[in-house]
PDB file of N, CA and C in Angstrom:
ATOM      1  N   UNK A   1      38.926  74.579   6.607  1.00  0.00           N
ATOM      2  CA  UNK A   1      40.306  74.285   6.241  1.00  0.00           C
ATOM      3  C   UNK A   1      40.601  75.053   4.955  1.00  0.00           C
ATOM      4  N   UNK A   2      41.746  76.097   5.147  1.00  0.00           N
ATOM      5  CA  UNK A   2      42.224  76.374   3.939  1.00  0.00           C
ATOM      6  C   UNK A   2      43.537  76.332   3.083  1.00  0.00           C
ATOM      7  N   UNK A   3      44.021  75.570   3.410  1.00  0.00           N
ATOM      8  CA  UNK A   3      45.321  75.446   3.219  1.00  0.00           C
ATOM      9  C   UNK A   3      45.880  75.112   1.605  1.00  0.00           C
ATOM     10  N   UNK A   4      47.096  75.363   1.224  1.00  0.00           N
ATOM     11  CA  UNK A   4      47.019  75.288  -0.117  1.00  0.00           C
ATOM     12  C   UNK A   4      46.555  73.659  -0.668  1.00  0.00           C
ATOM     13  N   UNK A   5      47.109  72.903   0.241  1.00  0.00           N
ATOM     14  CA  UNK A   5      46.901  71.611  -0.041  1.00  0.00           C
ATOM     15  C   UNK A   5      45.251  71.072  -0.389  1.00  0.00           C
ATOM     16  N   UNK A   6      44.818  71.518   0.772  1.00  0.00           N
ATOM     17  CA  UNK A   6      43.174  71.372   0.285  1.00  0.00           C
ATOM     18  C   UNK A   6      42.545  71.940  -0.688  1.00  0.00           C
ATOM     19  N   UNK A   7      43.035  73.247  -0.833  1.00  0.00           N
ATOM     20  CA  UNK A   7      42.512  73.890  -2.279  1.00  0.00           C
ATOM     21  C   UNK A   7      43.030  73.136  -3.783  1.00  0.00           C
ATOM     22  N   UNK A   8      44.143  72.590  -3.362  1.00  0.00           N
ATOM     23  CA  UNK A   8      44.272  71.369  -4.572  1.00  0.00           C
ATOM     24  C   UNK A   8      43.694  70.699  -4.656  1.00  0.00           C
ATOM     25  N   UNK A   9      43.417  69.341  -3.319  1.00  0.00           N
ATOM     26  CA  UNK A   9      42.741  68.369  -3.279  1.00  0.00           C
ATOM     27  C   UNK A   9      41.049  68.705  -4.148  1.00  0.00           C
ATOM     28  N   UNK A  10      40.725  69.817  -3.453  1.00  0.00           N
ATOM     29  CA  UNK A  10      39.646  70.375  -3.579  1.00  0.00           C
ATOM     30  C   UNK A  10      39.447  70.502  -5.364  1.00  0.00           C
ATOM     31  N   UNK A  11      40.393  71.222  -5.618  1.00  0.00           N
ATOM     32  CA  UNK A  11      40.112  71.446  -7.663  1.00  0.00           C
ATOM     33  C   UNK A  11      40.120  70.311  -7.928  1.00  0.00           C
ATOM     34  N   UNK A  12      41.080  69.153  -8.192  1.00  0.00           N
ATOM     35  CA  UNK A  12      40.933  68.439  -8.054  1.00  0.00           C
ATOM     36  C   UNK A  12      39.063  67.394  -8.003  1.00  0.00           C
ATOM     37  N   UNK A  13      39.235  67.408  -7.219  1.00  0.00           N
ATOM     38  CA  UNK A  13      37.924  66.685  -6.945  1.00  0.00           C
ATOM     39  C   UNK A  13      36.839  67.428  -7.686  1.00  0.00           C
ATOM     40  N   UNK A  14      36.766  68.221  -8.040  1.00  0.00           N
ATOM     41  CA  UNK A  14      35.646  69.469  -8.646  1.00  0.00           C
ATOM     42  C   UNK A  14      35.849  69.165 -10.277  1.00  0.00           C
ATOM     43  N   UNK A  15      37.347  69.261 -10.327  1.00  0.00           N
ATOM     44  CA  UNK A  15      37.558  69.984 -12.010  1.00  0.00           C
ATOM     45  C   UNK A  15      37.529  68.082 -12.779  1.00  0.00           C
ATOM     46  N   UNK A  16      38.275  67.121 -12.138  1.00  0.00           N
ATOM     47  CA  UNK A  16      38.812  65.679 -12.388  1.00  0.00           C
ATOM     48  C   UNK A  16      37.751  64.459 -12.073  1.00  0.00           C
ATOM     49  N   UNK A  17      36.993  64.891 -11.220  1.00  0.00           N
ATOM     50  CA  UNK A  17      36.529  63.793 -10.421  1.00  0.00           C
ATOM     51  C   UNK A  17      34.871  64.143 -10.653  1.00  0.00           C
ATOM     52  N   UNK A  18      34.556  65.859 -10.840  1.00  0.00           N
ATOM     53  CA  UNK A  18      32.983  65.841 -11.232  1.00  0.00           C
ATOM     54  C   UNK A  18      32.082  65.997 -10.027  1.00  0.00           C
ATOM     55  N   UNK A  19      33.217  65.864  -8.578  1.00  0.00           N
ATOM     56  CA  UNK A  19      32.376  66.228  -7.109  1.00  0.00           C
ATOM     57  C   UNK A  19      31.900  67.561  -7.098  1.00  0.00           C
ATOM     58  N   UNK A  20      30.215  67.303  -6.571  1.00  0.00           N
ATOM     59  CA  UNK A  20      30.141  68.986  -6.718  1.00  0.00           C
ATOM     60  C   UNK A  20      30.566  69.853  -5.523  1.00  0.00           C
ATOM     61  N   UNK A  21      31.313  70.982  -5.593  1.00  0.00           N
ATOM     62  CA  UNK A  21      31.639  71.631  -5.017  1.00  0.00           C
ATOM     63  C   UNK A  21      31.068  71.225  -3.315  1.00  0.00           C
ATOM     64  N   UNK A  22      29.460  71.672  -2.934  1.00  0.00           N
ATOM     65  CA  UNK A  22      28.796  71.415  -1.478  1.00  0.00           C
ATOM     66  C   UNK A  22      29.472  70.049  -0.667  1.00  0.00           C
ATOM     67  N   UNK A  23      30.057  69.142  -2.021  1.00  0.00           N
ATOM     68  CA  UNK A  23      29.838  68.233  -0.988  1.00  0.00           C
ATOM     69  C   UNK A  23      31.757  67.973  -0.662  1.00  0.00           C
ATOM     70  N   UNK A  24      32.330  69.098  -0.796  1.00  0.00           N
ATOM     71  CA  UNK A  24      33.917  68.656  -0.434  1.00  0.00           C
ATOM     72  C   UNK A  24      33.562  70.170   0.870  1.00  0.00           C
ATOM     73  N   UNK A  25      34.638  69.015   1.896  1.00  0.00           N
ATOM     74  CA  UNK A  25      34.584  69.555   3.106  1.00  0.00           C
ATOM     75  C   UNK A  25      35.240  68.456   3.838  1.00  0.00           C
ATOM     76  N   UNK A  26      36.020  69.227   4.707  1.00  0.00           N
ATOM     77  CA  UNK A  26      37.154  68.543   5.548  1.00  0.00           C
ATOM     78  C   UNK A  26      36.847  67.116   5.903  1.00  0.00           C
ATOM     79  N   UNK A  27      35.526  67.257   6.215  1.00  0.00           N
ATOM     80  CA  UNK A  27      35.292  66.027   7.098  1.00  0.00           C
ATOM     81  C   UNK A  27      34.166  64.861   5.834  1.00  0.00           C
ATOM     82  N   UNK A  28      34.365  65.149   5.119  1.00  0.00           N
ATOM     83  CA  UNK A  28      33.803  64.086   3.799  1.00  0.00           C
ATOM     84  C   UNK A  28      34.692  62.718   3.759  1.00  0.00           C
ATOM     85  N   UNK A  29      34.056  61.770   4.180  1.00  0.00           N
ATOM     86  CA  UNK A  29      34.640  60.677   3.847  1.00  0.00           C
ATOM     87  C   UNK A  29      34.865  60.670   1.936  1.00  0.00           C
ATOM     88  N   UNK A  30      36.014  59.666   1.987  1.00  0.00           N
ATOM     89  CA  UNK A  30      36.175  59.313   0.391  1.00  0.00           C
ATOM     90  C   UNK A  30      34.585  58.641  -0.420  1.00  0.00           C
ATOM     91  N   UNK A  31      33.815  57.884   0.390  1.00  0.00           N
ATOM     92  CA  UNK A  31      32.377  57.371  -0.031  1.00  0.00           C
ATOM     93  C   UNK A  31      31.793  58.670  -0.739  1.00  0.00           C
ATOM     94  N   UNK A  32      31.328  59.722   0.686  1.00  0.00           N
ATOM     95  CA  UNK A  32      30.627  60.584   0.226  1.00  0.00           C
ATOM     96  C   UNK A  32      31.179  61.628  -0.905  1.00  0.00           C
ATOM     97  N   UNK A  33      32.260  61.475  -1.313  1.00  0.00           N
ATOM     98  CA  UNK A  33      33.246  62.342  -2.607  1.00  0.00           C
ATOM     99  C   UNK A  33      33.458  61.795  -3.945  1.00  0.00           C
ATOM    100  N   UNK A  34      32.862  60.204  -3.427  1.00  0.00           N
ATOM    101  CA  UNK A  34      32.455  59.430  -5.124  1.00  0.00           C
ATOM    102  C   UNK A  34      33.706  59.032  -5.527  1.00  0.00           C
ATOM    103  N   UNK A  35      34.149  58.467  -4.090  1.00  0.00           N
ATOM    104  CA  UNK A  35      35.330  57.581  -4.212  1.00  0.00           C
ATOM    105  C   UNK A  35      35.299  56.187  -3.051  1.00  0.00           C
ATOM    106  N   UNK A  36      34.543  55.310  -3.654  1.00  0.00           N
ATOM    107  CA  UNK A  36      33.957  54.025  -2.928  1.00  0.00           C
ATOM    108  C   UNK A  36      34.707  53.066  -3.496  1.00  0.00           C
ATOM    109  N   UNK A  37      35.180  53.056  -4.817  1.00  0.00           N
ATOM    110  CA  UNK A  37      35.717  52.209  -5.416  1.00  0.00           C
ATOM    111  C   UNK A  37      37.328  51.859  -5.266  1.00  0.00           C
ATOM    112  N   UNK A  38      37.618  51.115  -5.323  1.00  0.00           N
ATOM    113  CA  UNK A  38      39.142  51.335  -4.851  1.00  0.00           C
ATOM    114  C   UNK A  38      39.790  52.212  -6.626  1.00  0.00           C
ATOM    115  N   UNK A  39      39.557  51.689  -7.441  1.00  0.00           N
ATOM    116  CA  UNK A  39      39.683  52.271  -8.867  1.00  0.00           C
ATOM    117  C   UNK A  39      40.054  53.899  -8.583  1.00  0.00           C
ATOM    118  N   UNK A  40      38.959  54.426  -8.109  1.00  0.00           N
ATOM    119  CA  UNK A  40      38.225  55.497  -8.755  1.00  0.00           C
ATOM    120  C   UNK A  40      39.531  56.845  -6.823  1.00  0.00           C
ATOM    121  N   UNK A  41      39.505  55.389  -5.955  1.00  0.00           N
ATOM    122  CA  UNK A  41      40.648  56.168  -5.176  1.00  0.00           C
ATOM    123  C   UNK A  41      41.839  56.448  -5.522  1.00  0.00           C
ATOM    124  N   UNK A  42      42.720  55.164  -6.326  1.00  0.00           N
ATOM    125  CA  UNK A  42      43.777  55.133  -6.670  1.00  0.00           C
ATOM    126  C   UNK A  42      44.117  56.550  -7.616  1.00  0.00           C
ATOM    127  N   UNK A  43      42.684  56.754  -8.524  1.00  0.00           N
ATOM    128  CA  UNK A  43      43.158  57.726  -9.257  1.00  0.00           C
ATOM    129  C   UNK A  43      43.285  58.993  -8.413  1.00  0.00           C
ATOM    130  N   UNK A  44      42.324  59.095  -7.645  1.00  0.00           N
ATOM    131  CA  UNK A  44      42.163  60.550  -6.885  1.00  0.00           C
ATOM    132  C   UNK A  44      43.871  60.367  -5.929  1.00  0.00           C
ATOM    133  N   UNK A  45      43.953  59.407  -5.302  1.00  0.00           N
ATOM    134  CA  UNK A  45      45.530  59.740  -4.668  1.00  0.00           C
ATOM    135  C   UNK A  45      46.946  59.954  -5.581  1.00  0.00           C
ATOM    136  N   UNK A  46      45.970  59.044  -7.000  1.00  0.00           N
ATOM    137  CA  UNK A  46      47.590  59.427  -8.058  1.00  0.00           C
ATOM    138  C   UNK A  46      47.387  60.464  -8.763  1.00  0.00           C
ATOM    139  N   UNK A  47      46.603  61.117  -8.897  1.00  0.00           N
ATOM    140  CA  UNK A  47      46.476  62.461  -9.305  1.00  0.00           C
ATOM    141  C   UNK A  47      46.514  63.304  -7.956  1.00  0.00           C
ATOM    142  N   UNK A  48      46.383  63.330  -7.295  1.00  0.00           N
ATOM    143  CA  UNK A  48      46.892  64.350  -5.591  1.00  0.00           C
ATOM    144  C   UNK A  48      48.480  64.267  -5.749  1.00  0.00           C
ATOM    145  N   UNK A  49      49.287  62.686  -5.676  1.00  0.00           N
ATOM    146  CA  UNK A  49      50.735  62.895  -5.651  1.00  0.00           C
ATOM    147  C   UNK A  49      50.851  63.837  -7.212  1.00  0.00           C
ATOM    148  N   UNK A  50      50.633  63.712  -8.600  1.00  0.00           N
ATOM    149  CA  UNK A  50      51.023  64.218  -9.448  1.00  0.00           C
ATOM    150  C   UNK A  50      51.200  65.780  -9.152  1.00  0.00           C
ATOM    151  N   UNK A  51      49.877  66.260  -8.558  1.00  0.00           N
ATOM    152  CA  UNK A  51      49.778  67.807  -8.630  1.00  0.00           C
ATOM    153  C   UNK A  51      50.595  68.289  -7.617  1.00  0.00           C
ATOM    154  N   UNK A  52      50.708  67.546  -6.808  1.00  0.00           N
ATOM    155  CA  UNK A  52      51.443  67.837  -5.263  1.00  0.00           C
ATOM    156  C   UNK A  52      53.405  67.996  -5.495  1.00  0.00           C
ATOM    157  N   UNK A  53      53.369  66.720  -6.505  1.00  0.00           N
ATOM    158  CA  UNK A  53      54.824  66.444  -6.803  1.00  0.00           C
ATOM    159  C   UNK A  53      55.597  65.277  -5.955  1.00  0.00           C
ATOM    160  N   UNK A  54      54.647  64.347  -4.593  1.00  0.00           N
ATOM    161  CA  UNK A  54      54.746  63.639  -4.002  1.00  0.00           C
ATOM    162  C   UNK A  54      54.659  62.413  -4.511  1.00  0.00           C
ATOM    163  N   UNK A  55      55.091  61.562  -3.113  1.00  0.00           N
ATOM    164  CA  UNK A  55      54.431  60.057  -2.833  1.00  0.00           C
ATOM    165  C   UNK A  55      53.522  59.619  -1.831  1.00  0.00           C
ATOM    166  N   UNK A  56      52.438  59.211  -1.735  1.00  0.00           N
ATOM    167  CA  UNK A  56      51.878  59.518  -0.194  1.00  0.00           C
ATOM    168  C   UNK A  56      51.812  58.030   0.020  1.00  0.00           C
ATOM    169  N   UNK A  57      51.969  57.654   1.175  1.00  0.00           N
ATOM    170  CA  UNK A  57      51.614  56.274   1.922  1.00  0.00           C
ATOM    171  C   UNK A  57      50.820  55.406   1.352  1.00  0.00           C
ATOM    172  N   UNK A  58      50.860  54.243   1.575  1.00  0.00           N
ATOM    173  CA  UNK A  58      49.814  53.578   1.036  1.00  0.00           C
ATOM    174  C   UNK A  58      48.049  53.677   1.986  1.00  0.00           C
ATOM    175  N   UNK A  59      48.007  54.281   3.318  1.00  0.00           N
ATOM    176  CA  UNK A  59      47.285  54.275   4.571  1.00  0.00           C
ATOM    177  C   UNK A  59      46.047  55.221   3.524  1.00  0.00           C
ATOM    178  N   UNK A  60      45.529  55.708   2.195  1.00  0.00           N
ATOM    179  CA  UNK A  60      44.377  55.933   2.064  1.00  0.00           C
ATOM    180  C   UNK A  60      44.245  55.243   0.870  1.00  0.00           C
ATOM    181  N   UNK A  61      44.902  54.202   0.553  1.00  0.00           N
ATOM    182  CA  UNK A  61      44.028  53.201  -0.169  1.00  0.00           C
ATOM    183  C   UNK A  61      44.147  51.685   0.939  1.00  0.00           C
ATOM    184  N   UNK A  62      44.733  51.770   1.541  1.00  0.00           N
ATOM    185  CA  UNK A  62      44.418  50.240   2.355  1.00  0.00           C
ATOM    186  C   UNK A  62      43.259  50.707   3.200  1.00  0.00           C
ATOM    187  N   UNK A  63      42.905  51.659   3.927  1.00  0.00           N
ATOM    188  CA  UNK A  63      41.676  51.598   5.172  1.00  0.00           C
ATOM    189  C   UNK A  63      40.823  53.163   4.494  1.00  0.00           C
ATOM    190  N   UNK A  64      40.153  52.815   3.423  1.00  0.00           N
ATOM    191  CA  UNK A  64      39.904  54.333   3.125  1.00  0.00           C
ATOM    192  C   UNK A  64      38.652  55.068   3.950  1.00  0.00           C
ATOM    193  N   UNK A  65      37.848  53.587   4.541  1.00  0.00           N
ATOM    194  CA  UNK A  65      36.827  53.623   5.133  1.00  0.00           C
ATOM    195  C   UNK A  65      37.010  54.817   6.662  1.00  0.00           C
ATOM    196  N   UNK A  66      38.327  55.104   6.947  1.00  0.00           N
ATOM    197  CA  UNK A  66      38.460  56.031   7.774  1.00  0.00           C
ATOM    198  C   UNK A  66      39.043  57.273   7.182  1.00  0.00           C
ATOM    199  N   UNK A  67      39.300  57.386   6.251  1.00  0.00           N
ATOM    200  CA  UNK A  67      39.907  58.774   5.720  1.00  0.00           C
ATOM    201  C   UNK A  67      38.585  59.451   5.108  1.00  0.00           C
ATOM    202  N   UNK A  68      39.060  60.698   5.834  1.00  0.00           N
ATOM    203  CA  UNK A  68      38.482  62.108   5.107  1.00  0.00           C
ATOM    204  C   UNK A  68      39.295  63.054   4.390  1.00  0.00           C
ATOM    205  N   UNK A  69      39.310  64.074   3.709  1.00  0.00           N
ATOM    206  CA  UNK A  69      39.427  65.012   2.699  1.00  0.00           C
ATOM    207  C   UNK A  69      40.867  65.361   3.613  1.00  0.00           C
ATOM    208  N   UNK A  70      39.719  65.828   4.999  1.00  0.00           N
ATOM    209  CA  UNK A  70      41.034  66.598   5.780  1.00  0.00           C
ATOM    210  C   UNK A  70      42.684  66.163   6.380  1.00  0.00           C
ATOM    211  N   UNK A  71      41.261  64.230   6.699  1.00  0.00           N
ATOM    212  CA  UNK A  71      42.769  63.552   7.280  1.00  0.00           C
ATOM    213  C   UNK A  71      44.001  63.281   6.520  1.00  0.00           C
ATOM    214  N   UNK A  72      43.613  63.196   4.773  1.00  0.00           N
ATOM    215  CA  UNK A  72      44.287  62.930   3.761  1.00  0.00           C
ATOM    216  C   UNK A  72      45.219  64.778   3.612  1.00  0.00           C
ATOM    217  N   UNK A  73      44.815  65.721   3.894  1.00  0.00           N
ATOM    218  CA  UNK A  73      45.480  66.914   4.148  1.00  0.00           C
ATOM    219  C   UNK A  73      46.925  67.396   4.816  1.00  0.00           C
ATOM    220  N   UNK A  74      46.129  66.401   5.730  1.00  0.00           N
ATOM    221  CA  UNK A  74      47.405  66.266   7.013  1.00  0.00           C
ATOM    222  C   UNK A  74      48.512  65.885   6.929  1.00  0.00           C
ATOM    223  N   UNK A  75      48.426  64.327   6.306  1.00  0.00           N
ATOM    224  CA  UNK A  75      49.302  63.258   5.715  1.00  0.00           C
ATOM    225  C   UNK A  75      49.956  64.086   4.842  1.00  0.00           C
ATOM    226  N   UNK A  76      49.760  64.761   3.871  1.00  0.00           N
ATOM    227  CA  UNK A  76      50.202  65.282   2.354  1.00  0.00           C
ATOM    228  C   UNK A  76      51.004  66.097   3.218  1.00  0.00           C
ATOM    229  N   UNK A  77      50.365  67.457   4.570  1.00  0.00           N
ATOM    230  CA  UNK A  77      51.319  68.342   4.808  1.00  0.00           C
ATOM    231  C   UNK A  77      52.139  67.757   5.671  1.00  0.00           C
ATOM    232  N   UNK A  78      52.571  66.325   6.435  1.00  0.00           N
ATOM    233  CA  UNK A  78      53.711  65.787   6.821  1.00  0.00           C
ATOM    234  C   UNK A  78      54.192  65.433   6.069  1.00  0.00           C
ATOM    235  N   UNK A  79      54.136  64.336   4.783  1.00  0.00           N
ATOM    236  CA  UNK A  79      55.130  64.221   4.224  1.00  0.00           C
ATOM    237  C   UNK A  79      55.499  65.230   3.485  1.00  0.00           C
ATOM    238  N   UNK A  80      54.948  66.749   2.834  1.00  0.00           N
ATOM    239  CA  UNK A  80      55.672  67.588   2.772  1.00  0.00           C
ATOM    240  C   UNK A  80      56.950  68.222   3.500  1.00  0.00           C
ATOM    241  N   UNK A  81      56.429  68.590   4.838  1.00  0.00           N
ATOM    242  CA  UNK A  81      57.688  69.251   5.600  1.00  0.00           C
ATOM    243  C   UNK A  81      58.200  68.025   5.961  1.00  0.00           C
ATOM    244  N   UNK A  82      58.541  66.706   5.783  1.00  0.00           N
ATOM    245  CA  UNK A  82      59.110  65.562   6.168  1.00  0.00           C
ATOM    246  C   UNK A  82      60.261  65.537   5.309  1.00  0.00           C
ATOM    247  N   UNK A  83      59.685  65.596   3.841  1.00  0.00           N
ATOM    248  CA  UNK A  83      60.325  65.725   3.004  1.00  0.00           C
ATOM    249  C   UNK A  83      61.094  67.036   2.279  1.00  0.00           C
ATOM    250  N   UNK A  84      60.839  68.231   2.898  1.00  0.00           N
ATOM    251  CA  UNK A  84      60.870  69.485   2.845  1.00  0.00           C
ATOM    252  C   UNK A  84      60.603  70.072   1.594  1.00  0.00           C
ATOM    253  N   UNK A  85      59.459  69.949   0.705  1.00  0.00           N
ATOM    254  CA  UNK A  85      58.896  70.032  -0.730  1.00  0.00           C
ATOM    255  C   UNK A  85      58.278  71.140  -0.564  1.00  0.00           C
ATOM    256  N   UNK A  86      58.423  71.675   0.924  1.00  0.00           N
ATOM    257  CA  UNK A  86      57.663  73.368   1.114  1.00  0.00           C
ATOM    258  C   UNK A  86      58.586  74.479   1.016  1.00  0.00           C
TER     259      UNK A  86
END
């Protein structure tokens, strides 16, 4: 996945969060990205809307146990062109 969105998510998680690089990849659950805590999600999704300029759903802090890097990608690029912020 390369999309601009992930390359945010991605700095992000690297430069903010201290994930090392190997382990961000589309399909990384939030656990394996050193985001288990609900705390430590809230920040990673309120720092994603900050950089993004969004609001995103509440659907990756209520069930995070199913979100990955990528599925959280997806979401960001619908409510982008939803919202037309592209």
């Amino acid at each position: 996945m390369t999309t601009p969105t992930y390359h945010t998510l991605a700095r992000i998680l690297t430069q903010e969060f201290r994930c090392p690089p190997d382990a961000i990849r589309p399909e990384s659950g939030f656990g394996e990205l050193g985001l288990d805590c609900s705390g430590r999600r809230i920040d990673f999704v309120c720092a994603a809307e900050d950089a993004l300029r969004l609001r995103l759903p509440d659907e990756p802090l209520a069930a995070p146990a199913g979100w990955t890097l990528g599925r959280m990608c997806s979401v960001i690029d619908e409510v982008m062109a939803r919202d037309g912020a592209r």
